[in-house]
Protein backbone atom coordinates (compact mmCIF):
# COMPACT_ATOMS: atom_id res chain seq x y z
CA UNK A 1 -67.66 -104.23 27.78
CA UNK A 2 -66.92 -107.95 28.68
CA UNK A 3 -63.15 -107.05 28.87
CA UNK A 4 -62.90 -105.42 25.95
CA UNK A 5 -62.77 -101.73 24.94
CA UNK A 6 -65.61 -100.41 23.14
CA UNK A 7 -65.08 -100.59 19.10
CA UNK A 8 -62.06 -102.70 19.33
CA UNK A 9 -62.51 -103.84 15.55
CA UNK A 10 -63.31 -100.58 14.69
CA UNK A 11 -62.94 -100.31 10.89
CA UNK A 12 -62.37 -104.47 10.80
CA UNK A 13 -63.89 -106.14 7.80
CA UNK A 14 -65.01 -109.93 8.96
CA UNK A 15 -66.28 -112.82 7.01
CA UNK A 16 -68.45 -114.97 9.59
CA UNK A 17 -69.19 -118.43 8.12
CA UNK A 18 -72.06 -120.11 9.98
CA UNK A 19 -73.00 -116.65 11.12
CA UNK A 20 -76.61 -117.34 11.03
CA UNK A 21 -77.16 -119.25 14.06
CA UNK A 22 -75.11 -120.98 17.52
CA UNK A 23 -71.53 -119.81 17.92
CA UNK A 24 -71.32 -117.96 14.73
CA UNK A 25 -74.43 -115.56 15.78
CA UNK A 26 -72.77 -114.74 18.91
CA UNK A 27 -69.50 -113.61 17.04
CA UNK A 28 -71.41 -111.63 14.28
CA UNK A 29 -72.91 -109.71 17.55
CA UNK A 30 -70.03 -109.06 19.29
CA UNK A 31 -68.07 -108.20 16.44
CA UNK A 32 -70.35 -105.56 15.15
CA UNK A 33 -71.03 -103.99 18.92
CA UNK A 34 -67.14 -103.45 18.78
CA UNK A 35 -67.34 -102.00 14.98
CA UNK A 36 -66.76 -104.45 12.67
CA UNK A 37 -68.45 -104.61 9.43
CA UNK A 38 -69.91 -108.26 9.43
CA UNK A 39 -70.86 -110.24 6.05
CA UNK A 40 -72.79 -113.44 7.25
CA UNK A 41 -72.13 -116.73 4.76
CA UNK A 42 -74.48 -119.34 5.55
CA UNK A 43 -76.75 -122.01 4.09
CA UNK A 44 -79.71 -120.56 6.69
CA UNK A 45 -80.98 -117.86 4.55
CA UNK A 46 -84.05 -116.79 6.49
CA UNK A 47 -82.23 -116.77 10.02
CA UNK A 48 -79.23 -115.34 8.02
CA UNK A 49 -81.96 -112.63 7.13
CA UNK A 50 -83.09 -111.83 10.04
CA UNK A 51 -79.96 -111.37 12.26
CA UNK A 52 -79.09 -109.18 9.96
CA UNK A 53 -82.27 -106.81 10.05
CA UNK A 54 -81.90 -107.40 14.18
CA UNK A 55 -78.61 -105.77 13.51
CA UNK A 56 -79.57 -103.02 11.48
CA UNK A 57 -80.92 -100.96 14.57
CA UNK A 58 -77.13 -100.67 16.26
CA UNK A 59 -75.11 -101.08 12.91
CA UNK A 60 -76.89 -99.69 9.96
CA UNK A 61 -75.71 -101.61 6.87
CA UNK A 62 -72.54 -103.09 8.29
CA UNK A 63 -73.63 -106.88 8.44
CA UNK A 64 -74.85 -108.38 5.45
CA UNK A 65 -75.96 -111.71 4.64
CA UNK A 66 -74.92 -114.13 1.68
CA UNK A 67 -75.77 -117.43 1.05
CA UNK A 68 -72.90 -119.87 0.47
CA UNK A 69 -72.19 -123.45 1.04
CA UNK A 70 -69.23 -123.59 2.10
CA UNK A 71 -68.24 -126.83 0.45
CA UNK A 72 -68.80 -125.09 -3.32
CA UNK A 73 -65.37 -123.48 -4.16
CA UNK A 74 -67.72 -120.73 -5.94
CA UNK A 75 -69.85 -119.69 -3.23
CA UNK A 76 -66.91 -119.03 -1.24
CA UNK A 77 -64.94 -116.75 -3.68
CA UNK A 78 -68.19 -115.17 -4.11
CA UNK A 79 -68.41 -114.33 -0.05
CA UNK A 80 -65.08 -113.35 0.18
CA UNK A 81 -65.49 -111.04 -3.09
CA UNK A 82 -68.72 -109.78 -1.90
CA UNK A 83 -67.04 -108.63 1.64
CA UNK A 84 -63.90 -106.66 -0.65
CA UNK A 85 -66.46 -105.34 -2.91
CA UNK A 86 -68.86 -103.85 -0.84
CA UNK A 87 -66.27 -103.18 2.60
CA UNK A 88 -63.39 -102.85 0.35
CA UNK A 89 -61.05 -105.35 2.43
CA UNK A 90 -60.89 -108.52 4.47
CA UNK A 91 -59.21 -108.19 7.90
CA UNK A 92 -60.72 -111.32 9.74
CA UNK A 93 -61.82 -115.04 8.40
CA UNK A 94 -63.70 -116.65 10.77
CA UNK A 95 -64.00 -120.60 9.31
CA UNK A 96 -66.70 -121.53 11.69
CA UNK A 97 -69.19 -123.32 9.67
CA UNK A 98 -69.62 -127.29 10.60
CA UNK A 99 -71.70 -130.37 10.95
CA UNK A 100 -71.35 -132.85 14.07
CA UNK A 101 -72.36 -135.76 11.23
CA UNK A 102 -74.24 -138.68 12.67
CA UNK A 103 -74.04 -140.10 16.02
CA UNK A 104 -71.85 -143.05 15.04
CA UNK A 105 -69.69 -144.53 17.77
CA UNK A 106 -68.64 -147.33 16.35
CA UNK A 107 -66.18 -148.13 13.28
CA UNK A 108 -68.21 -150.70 12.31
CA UNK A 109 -71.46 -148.65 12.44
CA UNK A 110 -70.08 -145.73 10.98
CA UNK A 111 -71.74 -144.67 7.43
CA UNK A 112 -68.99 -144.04 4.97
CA UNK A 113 -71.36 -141.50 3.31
CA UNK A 114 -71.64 -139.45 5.94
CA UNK A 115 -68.31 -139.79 7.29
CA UNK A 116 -67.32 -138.08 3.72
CA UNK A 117 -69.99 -135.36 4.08
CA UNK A 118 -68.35 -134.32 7.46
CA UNK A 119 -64.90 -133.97 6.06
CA UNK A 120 -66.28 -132.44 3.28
CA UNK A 121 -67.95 -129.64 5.07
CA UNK A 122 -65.82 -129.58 8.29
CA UNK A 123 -62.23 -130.06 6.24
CA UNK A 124 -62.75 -129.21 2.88
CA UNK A 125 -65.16 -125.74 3.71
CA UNK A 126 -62.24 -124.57 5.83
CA UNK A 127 -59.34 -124.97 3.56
CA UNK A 128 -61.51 -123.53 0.61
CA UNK A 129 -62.31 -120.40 3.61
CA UNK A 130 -59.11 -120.26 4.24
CA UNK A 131 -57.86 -120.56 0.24
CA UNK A 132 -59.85 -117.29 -0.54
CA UNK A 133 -59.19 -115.49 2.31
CA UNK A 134 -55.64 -115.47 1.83
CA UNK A 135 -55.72 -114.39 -1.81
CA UNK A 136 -56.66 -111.42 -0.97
CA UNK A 137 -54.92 -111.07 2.37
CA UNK A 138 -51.24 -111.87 1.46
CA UNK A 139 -51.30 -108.84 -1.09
CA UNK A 140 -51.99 -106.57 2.04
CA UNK A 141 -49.70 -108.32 4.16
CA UNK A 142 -52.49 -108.72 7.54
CA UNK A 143 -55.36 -110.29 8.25
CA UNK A 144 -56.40 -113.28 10.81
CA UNK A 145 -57.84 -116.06 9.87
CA UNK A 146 -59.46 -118.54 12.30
CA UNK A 147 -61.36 -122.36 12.59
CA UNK A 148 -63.57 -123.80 14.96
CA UNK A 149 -62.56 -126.54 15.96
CA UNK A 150 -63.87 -128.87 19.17
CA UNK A 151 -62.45 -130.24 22.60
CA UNK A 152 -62.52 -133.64 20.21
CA UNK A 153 -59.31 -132.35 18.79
CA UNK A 154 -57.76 -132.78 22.91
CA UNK A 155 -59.76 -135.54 23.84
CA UNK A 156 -60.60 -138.92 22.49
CA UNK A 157 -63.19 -141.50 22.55
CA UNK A 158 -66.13 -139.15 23.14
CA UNK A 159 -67.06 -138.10 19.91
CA UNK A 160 -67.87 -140.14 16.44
CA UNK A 161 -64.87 -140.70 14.80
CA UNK A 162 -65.97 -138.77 11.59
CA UNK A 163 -66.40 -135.41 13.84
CA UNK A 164 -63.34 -136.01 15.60
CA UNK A 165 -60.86 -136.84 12.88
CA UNK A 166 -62.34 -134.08 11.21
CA UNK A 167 -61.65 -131.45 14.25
CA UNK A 168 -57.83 -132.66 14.00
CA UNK A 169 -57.27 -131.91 10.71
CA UNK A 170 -59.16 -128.54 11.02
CA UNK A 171 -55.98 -128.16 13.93
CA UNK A 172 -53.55 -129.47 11.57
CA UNK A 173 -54.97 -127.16 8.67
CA UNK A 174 -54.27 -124.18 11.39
CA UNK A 175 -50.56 -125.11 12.21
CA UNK A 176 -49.61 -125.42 8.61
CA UNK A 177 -50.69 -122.28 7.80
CA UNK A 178 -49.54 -120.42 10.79
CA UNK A 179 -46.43 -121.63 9.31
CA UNK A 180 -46.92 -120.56 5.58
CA UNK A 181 -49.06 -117.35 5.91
CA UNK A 182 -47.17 -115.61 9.08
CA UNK A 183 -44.74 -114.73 6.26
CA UNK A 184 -47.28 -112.54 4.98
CA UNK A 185 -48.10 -111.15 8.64
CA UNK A 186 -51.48 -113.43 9.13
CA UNK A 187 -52.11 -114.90 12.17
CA UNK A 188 -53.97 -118.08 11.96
CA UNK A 189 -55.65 -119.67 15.42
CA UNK A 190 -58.10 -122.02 16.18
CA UNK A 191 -61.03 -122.19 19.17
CA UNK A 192 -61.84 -125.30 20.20
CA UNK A 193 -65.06 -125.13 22.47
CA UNK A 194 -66.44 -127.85 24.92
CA UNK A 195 -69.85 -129.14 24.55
CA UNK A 196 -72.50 -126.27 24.73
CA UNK A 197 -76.43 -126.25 24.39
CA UNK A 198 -76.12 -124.37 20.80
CA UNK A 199 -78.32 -125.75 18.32
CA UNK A 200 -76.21 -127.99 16.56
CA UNK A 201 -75.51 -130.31 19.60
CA UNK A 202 -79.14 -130.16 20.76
CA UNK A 203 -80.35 -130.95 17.40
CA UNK A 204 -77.89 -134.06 17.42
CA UNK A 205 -78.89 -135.29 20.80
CA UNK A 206 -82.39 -134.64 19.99
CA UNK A 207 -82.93 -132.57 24.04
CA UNK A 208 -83.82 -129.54 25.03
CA UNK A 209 -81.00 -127.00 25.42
CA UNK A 210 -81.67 -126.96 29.33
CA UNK A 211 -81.09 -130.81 29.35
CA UNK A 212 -78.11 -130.35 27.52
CA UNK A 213 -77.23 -127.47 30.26
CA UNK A 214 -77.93 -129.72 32.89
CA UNK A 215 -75.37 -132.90 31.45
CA UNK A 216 -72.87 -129.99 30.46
CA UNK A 217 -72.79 -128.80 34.00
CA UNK A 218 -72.63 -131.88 35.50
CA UNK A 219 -69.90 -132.77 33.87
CA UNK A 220 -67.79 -129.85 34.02
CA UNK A 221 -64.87 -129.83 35.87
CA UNK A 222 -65.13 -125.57 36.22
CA UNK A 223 -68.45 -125.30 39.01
CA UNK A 224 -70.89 -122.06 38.81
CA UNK A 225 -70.62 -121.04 35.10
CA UNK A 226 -72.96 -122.48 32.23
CA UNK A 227 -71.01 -122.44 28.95
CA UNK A 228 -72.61 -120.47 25.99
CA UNK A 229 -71.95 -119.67 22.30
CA UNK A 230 -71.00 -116.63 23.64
CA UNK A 231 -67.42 -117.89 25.59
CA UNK A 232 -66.54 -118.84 21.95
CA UNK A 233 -67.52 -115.21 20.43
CA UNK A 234 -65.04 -113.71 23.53
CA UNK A 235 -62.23 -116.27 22.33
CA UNK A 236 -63.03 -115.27 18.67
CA UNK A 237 -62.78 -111.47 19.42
CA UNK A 238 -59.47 -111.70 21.28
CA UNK A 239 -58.08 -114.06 18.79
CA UNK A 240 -59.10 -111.63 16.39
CA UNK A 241 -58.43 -108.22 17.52
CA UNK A 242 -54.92 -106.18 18.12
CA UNK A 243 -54.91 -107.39 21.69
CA UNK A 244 -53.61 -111.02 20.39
CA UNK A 245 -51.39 -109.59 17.68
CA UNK A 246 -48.21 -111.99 18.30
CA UNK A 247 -50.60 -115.09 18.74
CA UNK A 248 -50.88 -117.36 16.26
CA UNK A 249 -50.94 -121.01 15.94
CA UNK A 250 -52.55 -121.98 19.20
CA UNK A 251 -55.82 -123.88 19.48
CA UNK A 252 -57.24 -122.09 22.19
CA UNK A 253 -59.46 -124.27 23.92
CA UNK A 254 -62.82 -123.28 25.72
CA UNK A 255 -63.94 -125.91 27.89
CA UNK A 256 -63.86 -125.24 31.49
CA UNK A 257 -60.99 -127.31 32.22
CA UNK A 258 -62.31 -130.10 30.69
CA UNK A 259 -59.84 -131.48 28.73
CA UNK A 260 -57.54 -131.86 31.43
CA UNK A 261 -58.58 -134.98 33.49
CA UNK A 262 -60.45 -137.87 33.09
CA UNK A 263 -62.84 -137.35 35.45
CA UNK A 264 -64.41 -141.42 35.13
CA UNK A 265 -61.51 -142.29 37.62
CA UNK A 266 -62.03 -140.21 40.58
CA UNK A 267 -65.70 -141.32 40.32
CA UNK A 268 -64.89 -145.21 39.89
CA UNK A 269 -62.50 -144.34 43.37
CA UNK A 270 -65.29 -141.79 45.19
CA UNK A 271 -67.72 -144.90 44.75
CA UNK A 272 -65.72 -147.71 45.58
CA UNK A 273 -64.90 -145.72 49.44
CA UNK A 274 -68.49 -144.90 49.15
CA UNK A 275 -69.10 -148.95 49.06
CA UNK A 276 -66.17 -150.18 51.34
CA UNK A 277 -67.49 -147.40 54.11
């Protein structure tokens, strides 16, 4: 079972936000084929809708759907109260819900607008996920609560500044309450995943999710595997299952190796032999 046993969150309650479609769908899947009851917050009602009548087939009513924007302090006390009222707990917080903002490279060219709008729904939705998740989690002293956050939080330059400033302080949101809430017994982790073809970086580039396969690949320093939104779901259920219960504060990150060269220099020397031979 992709290295994990069978019903590992058996009898887990999880709060998925961005549920509805890329890396969130694939962690609402794999967290209800290993038990979990699954509510779904998301802004995408009809695909919201749909995964969870998909569901319904292997989990009966375990995964609902509820819409919520995750930058509206009530909609998210409303998702978190809907999961205890109708599950009758929380166990896991996944804060995965995000925008990549516009494609602004530039200070100069960067819309202040929409440089707000990106904190606001990368920043601001997980500290109000995280907020209402751990008033009802520090009473029953457990629960995890996790972020997405991106491979711009390890690497600069490659991502608009709004996005990437953003992904820090998602890190830096993590870290402090690692500190704070693992006096309660709450682990609190981050993912941080490399680019993949999910629809919110083919949408932003404007290709076709093979295309975006083919510059991912090309580019990756790990040869023979295609990343998907389901490597982050894998990361999400160990970070969120017993078998990681004495990590917390890490931001694990998913990105083939990625992050740890910069790859521009061993082509700039590859070509310049290529020339002098």
């Amino acid at each position: 079972m992709n290295g994990f046993i069978r019903n590992s969150l058996e009898g887990k309650v999880a709060i998925v936000t961005g549920g509805a479609s890329g890396f969130g769908e694939s962690t609402v899947r794999l967290f209800a084929k290993h038990g979990a009851k699954v509510l779904i917050a998301d802004i995408q009602d009809e695909q919201g809708l749909s995964l969870c009548k998909d569901l319904a087939s292997e989990s009966g009513n375990d995964v609902i759907y509820v819409h919520c924007d995750i930058t509206q302090d009530s909609d998210v006390k409303n998702a978190v109260d809907t999961a205890v009222s109708v599950f009758g707990k929380l166990d896991i917080m996944f804060n995965n819900a995000g925008i990549p903002g516009n494609l602004d490279f530039t200070i100069l060219g960067s819309e202040n607008e929409n440089f707000k709008r990106v904190f606001d729904v990368n920043v601001f939705g997980s500290f109000l996920g995280a907020k209402h998740a751990a008033r009802v989690m520090i009473p029953a002293k457990r629960g995890v609560i996790l972020f997405t956050s991106s491979v711009a939080s390890v690497v600069s330059g490659e991502s608009p500044h709004s996005y990437t400033v953003s992904k820090h302080a998602v890190v830096g949101l993590m870290k402090n309450l690692c500190v704070e809430l693992g006096q309660h017994g709450i682990r609190v982790n981050c993912i941080s995943p490399g680019s993949m073809s999910t629809p919110l970086l083919t949408n932003a580039m404007g290709l076709e999710k093979t295309m975006v396969d083919d510059i991912v690949c090309a580019a990756s320093v790990l040869k023979g595997v295609v990343p998907a939104a389901e490597d982050v779901a894998q990361a999400a259920m160990y970070l969120a299952s017993d078998a990681s219960k004495y990590v917390t504060g890490i931001n694990l990150v998913v990105d083939g190796g990625y992050s740890t060269t910069n790859q521009t220099y061993s082509r700039v020397i590859k070509q310049t032999f290529e020339t002098l031979a």
